[in-house]
N, C-alpha and C. Protein backbone atom coordinates (compact mmCIF):
# COMPACT_ATOMS: atom_id res chain seq x y z
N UNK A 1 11.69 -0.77 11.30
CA UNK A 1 12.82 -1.48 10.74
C UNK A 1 12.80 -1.41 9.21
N UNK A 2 11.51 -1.56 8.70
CA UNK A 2 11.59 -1.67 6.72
C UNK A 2 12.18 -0.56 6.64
N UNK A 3 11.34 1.10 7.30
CA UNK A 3 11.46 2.13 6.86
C UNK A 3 12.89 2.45 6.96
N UNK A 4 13.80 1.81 7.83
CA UNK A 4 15.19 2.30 7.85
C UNK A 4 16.04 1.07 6.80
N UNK A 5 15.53 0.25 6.09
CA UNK A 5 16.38 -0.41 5.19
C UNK A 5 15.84 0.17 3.84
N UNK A 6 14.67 0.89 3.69
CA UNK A 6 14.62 1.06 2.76
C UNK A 6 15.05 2.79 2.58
N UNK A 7 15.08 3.40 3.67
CA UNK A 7 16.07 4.56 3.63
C UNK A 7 17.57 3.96 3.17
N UNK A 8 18.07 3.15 3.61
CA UNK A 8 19.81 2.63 3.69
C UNK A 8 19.80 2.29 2.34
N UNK A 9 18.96 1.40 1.70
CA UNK A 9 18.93 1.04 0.47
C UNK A 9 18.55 2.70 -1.10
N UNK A 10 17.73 3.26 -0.60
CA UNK A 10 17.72 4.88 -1.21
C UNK A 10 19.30 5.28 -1.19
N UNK A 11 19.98 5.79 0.29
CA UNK A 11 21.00 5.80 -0.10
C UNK A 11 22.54 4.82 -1.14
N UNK A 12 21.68 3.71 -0.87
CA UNK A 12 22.96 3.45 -2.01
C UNK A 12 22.88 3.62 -3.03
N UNK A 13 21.31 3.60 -3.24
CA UNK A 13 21.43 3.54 -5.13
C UNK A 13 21.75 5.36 -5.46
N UNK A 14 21.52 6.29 -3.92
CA UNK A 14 22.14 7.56 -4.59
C UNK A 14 23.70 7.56 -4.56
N UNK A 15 24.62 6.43 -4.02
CA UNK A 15 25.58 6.95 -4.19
C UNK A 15 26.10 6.16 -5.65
N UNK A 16 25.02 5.39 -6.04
CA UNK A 16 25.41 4.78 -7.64
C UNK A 16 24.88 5.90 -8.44
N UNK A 17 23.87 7.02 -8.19
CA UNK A 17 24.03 8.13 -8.91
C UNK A 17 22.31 7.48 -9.89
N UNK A 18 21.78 6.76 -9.07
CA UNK A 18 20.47 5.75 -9.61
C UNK A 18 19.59 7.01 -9.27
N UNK A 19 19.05 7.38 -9.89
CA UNK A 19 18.67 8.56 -8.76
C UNK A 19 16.78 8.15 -8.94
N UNK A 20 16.28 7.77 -9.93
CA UNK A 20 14.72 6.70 -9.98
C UNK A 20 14.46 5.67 -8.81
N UNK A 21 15.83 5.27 -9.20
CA UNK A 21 15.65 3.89 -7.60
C UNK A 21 15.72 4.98 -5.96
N UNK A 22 16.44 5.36 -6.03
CA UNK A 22 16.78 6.22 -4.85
C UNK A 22 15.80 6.79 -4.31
N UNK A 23 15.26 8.18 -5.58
CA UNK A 23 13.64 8.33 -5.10
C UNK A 23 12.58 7.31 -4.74
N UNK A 24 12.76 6.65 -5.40
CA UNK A 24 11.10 5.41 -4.90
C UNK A 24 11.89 4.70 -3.19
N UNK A 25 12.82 4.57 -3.05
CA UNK A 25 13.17 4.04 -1.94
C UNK A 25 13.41 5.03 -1.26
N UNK A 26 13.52 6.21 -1.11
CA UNK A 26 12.68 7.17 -0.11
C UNK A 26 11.77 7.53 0.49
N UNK A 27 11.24 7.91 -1.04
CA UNK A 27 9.76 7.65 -0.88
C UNK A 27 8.92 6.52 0.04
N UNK A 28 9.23 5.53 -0.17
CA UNK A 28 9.06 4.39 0.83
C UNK A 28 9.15 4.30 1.76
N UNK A 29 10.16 5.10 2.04
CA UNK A 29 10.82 5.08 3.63
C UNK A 29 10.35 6.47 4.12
N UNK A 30 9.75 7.32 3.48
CA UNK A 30 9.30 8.18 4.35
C UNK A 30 7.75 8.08 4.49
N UNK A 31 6.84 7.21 3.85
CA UNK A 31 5.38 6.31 3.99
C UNK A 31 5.40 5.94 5.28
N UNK A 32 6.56 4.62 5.12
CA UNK A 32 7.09 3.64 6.68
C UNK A 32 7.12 4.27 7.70
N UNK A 33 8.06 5.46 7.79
CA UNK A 33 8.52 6.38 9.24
C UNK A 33 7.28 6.89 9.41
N UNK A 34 6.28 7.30 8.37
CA UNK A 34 5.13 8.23 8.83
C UNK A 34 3.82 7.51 9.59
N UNK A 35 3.58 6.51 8.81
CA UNK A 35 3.03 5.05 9.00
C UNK A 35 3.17 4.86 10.45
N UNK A 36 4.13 4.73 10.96
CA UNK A 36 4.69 4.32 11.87
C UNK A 36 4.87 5.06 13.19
N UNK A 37 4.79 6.45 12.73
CA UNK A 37 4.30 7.52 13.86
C UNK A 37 5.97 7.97 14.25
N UNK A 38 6.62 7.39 13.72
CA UNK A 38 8.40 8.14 13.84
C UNK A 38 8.21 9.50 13.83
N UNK A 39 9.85 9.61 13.99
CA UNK A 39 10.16 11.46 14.35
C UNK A 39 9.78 11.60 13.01
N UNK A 40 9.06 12.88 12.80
CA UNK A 40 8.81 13.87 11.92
C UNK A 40 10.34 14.37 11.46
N UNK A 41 11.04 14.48 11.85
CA UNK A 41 12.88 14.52 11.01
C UNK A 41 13.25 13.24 10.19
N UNK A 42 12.87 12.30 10.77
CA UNK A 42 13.40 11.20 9.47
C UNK A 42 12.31 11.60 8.91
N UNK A 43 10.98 11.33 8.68
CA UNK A 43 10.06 11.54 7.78
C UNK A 43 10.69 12.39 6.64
N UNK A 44 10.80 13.60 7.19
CA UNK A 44 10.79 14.83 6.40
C UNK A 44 12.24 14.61 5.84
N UNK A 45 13.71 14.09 6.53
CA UNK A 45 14.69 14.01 5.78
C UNK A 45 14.60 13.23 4.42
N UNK A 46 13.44 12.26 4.73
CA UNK A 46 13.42 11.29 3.13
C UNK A 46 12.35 12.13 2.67
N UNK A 47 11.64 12.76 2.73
CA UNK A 47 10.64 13.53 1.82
C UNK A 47 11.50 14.68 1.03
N UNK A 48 12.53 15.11 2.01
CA UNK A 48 13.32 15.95 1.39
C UNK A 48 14.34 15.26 0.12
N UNK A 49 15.02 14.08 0.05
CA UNK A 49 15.47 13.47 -0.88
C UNK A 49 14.74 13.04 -1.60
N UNK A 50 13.44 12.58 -1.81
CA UNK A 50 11.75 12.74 -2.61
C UNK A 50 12.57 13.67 -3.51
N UNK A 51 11.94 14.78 -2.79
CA UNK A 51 11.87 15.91 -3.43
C UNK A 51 13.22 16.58 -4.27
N UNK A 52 13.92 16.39 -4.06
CA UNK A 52 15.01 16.91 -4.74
C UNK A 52 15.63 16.02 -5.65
N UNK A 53 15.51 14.51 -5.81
CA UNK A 53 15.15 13.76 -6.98
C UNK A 53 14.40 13.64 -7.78
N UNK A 54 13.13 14.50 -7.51
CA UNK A 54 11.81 14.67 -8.27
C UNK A 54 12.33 16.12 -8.92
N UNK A 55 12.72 16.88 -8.87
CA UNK A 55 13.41 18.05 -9.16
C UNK A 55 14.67 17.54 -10.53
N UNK A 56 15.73 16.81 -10.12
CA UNK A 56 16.62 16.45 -10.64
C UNK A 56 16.10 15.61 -12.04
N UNK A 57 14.80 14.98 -11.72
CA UNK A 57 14.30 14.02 -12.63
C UNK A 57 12.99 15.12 -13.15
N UNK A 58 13.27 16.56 -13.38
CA UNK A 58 12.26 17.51 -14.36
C UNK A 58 10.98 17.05 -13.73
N UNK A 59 10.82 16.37 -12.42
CA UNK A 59 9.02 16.23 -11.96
C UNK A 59 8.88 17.13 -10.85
N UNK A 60 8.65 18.58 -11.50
CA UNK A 60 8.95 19.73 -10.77
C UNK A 60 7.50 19.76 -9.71
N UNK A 61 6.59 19.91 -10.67
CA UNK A 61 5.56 20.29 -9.49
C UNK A 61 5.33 19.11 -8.28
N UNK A 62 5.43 17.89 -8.58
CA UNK A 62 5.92 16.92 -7.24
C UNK A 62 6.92 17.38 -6.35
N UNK A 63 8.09 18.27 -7.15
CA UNK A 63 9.05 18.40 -5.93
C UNK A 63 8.68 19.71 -4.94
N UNK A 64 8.05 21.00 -5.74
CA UNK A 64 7.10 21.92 -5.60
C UNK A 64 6.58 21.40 -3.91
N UNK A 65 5.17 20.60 -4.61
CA UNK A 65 4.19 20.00 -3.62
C UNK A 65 4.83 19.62 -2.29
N UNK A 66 6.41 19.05 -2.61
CA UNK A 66 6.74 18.09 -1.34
C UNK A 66 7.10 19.11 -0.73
N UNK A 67 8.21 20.12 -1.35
CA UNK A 67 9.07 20.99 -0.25
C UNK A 67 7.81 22.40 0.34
N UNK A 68 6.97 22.15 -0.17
CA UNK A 68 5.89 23.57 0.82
C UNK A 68 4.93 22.61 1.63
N UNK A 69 4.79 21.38 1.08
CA UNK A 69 4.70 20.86 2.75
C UNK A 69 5.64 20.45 3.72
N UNK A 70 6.85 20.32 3.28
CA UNK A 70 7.54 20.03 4.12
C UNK A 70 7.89 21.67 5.34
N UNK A 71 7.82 22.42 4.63
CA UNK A 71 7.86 23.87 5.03
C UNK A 71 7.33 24.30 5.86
N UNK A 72 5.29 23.81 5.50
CA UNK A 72 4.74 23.57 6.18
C UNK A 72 4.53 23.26 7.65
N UNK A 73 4.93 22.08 7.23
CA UNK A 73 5.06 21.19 8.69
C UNK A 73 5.94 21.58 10.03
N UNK A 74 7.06 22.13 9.16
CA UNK A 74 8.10 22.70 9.85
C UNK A 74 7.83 24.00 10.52
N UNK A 75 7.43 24.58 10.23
CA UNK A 75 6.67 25.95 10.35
C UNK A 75 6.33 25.69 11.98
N UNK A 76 5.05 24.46 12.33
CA UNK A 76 4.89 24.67 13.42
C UNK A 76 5.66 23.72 14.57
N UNK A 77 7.12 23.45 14.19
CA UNK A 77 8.05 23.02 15.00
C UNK A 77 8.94 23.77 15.22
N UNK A 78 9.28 23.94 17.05
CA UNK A 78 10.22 25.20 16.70
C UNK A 78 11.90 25.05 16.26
N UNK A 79 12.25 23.27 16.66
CA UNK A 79 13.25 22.71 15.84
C UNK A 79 13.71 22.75 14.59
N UNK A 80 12.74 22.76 13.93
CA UNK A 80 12.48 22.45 12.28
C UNK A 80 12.41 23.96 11.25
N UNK A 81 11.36 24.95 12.30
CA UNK A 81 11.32 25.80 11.36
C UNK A 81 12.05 27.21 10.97
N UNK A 82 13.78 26.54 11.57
CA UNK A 82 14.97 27.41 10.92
C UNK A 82 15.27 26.95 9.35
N UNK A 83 14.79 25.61 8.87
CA UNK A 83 15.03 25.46 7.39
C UNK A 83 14.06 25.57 6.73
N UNK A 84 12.88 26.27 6.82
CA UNK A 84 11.58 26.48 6.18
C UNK A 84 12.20 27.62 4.48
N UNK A 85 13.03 28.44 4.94
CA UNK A 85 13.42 29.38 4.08
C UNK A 85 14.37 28.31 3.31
N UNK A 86 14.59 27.65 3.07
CA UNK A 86 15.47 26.21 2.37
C UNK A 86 14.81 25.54 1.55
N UNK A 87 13.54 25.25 2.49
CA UNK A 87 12.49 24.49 1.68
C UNK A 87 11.65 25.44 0.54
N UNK A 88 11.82 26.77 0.89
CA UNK A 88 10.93 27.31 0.04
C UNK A 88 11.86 27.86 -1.26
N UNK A 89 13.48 27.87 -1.09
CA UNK A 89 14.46 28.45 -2.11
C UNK A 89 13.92 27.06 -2.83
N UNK A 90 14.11 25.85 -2.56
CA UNK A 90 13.88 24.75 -3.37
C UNK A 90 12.80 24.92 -4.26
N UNK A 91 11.99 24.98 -3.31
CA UNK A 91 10.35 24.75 -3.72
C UNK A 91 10.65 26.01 -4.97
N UNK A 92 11.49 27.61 -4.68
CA UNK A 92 11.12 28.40 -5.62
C UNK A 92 12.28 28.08 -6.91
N UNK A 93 13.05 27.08 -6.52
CA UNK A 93 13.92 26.62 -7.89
C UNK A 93 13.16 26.13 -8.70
N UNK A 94 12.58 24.89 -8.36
CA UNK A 94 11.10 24.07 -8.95
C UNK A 94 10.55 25.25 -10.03
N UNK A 95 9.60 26.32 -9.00
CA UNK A 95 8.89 27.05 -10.14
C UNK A 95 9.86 27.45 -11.64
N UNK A 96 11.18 28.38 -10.87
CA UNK A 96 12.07 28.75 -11.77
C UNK A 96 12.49 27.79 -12.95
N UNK A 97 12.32 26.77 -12.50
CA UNK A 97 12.18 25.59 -13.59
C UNK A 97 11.40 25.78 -14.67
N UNK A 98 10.03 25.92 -13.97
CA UNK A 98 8.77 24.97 -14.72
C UNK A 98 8.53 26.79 -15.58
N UNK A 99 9.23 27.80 -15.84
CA UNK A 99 9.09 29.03 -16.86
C UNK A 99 7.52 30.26 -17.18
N UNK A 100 7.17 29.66 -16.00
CA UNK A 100 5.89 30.29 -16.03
C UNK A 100 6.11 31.51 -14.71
N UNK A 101 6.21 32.67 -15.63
CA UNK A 101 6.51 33.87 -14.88
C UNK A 101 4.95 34.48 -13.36
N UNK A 102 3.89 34.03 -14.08
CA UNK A 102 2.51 34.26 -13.37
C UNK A 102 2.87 33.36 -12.11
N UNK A 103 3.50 31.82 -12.45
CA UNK A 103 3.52 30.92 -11.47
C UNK A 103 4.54 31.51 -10.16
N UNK A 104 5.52 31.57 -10.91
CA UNK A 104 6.78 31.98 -9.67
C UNK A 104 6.42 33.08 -9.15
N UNK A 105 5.22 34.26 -9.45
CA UNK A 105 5.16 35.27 -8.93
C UNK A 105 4.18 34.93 -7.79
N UNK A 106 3.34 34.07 -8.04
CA UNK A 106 2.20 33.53 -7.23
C UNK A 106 2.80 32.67 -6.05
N UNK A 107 3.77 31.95 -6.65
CA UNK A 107 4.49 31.21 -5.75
C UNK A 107 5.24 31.82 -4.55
N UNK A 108 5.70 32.66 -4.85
CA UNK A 108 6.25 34.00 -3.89
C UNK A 108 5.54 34.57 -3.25
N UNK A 109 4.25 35.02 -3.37
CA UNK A 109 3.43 35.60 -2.49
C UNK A 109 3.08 34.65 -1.61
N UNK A 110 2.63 32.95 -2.32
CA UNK A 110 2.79 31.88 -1.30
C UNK A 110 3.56 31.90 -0.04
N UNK A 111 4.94 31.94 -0.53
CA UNK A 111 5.66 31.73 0.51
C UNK A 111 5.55 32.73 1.43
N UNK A 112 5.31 33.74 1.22
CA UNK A 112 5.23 35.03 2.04
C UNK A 112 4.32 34.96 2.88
N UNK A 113 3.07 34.19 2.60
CA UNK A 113 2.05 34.40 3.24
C UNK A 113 2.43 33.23 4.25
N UNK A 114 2.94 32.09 3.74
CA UNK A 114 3.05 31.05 4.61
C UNK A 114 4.62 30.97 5.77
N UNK A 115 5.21 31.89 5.84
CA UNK A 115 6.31 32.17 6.29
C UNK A 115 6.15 33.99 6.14
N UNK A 116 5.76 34.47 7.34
CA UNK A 116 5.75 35.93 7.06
C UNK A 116 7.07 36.57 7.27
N UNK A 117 8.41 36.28 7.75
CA UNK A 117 9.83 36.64 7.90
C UNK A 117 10.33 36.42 6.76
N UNK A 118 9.53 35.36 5.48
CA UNK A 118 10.44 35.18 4.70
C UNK A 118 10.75 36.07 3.65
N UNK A 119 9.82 37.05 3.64
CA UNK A 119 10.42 37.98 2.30
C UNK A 119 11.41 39.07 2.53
N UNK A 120 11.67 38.72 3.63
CA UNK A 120 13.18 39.27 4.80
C UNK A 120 14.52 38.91 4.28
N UNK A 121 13.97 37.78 3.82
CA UNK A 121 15.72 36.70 4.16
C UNK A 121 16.15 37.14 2.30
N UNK A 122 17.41 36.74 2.39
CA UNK A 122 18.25 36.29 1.06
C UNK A 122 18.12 35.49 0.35
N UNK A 123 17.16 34.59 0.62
CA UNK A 123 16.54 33.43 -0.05
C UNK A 123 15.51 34.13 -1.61
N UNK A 124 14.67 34.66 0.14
CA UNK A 124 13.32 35.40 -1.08
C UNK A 124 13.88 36.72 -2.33
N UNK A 125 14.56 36.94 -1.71
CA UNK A 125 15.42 38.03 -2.35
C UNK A 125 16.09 37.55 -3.82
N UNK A 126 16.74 36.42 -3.54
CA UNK A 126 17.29 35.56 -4.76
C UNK A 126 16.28 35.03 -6.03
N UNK A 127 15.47 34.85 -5.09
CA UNK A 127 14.29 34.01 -5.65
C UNK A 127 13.80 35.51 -6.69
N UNK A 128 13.19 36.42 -6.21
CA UNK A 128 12.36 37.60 -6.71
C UNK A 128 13.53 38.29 -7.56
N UNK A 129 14.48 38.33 -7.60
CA UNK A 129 15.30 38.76 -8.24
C UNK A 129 15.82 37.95 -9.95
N UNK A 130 15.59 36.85 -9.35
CA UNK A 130 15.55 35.58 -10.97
C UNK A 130 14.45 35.77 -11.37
N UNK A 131 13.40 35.83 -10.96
CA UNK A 131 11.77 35.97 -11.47
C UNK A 131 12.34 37.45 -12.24
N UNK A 132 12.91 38.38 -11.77
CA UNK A 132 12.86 39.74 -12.73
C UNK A 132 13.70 39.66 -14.13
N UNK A 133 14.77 38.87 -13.55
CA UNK A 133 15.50 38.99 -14.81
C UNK A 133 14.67 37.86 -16.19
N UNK A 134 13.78 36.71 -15.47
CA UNK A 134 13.29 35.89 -16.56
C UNK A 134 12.17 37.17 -16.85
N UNK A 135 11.59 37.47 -16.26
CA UNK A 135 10.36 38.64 -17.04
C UNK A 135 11.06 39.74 -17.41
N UNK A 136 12.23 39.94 -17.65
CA UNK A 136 12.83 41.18 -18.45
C UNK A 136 13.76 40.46 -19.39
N UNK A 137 13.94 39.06 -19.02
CA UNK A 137 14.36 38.60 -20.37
C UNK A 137 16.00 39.00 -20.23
N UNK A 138 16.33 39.11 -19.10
CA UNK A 138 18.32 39.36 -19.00
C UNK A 138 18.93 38.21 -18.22
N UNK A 139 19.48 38.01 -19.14
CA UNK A 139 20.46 37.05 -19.27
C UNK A 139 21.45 37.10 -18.25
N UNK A 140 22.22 38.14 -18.38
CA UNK A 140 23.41 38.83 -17.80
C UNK A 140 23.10 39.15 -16.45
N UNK A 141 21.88 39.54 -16.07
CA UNK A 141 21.54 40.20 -14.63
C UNK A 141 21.48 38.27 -14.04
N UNK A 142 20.60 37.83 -14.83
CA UNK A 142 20.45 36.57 -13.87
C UNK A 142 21.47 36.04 -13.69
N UNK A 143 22.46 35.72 -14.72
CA UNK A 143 23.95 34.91 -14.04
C UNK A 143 24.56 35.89 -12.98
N UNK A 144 24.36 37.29 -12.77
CA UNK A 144 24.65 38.29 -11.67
C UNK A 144 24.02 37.72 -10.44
N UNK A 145 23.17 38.00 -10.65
CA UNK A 145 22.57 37.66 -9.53
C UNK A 145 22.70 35.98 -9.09
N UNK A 146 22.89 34.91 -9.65
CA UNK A 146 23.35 34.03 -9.36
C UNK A 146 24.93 33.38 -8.37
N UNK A 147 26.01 34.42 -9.40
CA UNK A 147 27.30 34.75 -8.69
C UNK A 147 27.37 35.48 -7.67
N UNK A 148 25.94 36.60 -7.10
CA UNK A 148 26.36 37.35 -5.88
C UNK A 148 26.11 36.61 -5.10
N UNK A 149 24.64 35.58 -5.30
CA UNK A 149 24.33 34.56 -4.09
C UNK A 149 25.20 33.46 -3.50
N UNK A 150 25.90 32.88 -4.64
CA UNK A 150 26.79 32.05 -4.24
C UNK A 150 28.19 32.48 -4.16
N UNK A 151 28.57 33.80 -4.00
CA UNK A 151 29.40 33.94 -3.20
C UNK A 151 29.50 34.25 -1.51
N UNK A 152 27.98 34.22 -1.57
CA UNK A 152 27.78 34.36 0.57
C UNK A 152 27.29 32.84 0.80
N UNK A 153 26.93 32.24 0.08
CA UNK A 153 26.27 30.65 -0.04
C UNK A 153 26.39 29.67 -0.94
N UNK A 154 27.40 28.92 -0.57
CA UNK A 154 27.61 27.96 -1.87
C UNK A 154 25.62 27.15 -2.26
N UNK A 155 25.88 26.68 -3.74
CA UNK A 155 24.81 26.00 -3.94
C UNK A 155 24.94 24.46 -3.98
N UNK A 156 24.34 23.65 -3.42
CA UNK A 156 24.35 22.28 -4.06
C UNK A 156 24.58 22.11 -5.54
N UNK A 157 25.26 21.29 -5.79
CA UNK A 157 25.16 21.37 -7.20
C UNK A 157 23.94 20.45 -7.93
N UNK A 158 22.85 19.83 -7.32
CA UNK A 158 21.90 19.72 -7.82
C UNK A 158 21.28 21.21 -8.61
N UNK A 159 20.87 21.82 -7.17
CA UNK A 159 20.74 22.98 -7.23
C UNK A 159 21.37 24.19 -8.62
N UNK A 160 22.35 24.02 -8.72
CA UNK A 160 23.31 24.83 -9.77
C UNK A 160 22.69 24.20 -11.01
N UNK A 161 22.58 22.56 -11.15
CA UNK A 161 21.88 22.43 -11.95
C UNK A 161 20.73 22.51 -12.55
N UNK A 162 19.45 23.11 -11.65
CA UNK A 162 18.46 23.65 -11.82
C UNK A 162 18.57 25.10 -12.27
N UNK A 163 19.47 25.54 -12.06
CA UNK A 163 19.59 27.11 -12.30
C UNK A 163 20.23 26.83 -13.39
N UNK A 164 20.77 25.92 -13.84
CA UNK A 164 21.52 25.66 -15.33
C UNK A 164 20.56 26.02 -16.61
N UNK A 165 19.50 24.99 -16.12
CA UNK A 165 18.14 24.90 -17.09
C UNK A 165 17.50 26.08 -17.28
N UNK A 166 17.36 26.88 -16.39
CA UNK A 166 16.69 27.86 -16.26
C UNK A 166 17.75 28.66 -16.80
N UNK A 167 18.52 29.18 -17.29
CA UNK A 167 19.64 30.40 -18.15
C UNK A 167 19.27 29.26 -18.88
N UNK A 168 19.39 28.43 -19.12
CA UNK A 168 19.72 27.68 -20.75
C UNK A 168 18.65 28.02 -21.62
N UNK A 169 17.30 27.83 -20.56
CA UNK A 169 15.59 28.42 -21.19
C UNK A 169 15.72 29.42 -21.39
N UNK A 170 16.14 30.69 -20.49
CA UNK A 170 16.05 32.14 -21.13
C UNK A 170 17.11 32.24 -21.92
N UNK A 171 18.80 32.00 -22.21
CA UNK A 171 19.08 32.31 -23.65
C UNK A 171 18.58 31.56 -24.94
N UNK A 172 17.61 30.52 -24.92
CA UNK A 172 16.64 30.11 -26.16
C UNK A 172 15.70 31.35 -25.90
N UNK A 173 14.90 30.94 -25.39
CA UNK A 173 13.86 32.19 -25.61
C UNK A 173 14.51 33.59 -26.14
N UNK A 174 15.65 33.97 -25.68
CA UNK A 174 16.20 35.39 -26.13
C UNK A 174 16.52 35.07 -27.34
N UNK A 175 17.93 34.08 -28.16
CA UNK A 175 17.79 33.67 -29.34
C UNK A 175 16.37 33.92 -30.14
N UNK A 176 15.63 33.09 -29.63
CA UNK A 176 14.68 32.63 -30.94
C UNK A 176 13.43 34.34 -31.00
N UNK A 177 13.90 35.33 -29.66
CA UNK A 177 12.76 36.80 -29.81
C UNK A 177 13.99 37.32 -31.12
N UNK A 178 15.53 37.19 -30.41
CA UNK A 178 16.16 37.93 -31.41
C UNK A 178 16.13 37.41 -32.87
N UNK A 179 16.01 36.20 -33.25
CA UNK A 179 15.96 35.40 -34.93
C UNK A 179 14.75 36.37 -35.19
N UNK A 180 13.37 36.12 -34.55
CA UNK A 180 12.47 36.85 -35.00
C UNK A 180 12.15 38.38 -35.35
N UNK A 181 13.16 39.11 -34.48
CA UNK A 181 13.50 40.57 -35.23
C UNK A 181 14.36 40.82 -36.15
């Protein structure tokens, strides 16, 4: 019973756009459901709003951590583990965030290893394809490659906004290589 008022209560403060309160009252509510021995789907639906408020609020490697276990977990459900490639586009927005080219490359082999279909899908593809254009430093290819994906897949616009940050980081970085030549 807590764990579902304090899920109900997460959702309101996300539809006030609270998004601090929202996370901690997820968070809470996915302790409770787990605590409690509940379905592993509510669990994981509030770990998943965790996580993508921990994202929204720049606490990347928390959101990282949550969505490759959530991936995880899912992995050995056979219900669950059609959105594993979801959890790991997230999980690889996170890296794309946090600008560390060694990381997102490592992170990718992660996923690969932990999902062996996934370097199959359009996900991983998206993913390895932004990692090239931040290590070649193009601007232009990555908003390409951004517009081809979301024309077969719209993005959340959380999401869009993570990919915001990330072009906003590589045209500084390009600025400030070009000031320096």
């Amino acid at each position: 019973m807590a764990a579902r008022y304090c899920k109900e209560i997460g959702e309101l403060y996300e539809l006030d756009q609270d998004i601090e309160n929202a996370r901690s009252y997820f968070e809470r509510a996915a302790e409770l459901f787990d605590f409690r021995g509940d379905s592993t789907t509510s669990v994981i639906q509030c770990k998943q709003k965790v996580a993508q408020f921990s994202a929204q609020l720049q606490q990347y490697q928390k959101a990282i951590k949550i969505y490759e276990d959530i991936a995880q977990q899912s992995l050995n459900n056979n219900l669950l583990k059609y959105g594993v490639r979801g959890y790991l586009l997230n999980s690889g927005l996170c890296e794309l965030c946090r600008g560390d080219i060694v990381a997102i490359t490592n992170a990718l082999e992660r996923y690969q290893d932990l999902d062996l279909t996934f370097s199959k899908t359009r996900e991983y593809k998206f993913l390895a394809d932004l990692a090239a254009s931040i290590d070649n430093e193009d601007v232009a290819n990555f908003t390409r490659v951004v517009k081809e994906f979301e024309s077969i897949t719209r993005l959340e616009s959380w999401k869009s906004t993570l990919l915001t940050r990330v072009k906003d980081a590589l045209e500084a970085k390009v600025m400030e290589e070009d000031d320096l030549t």
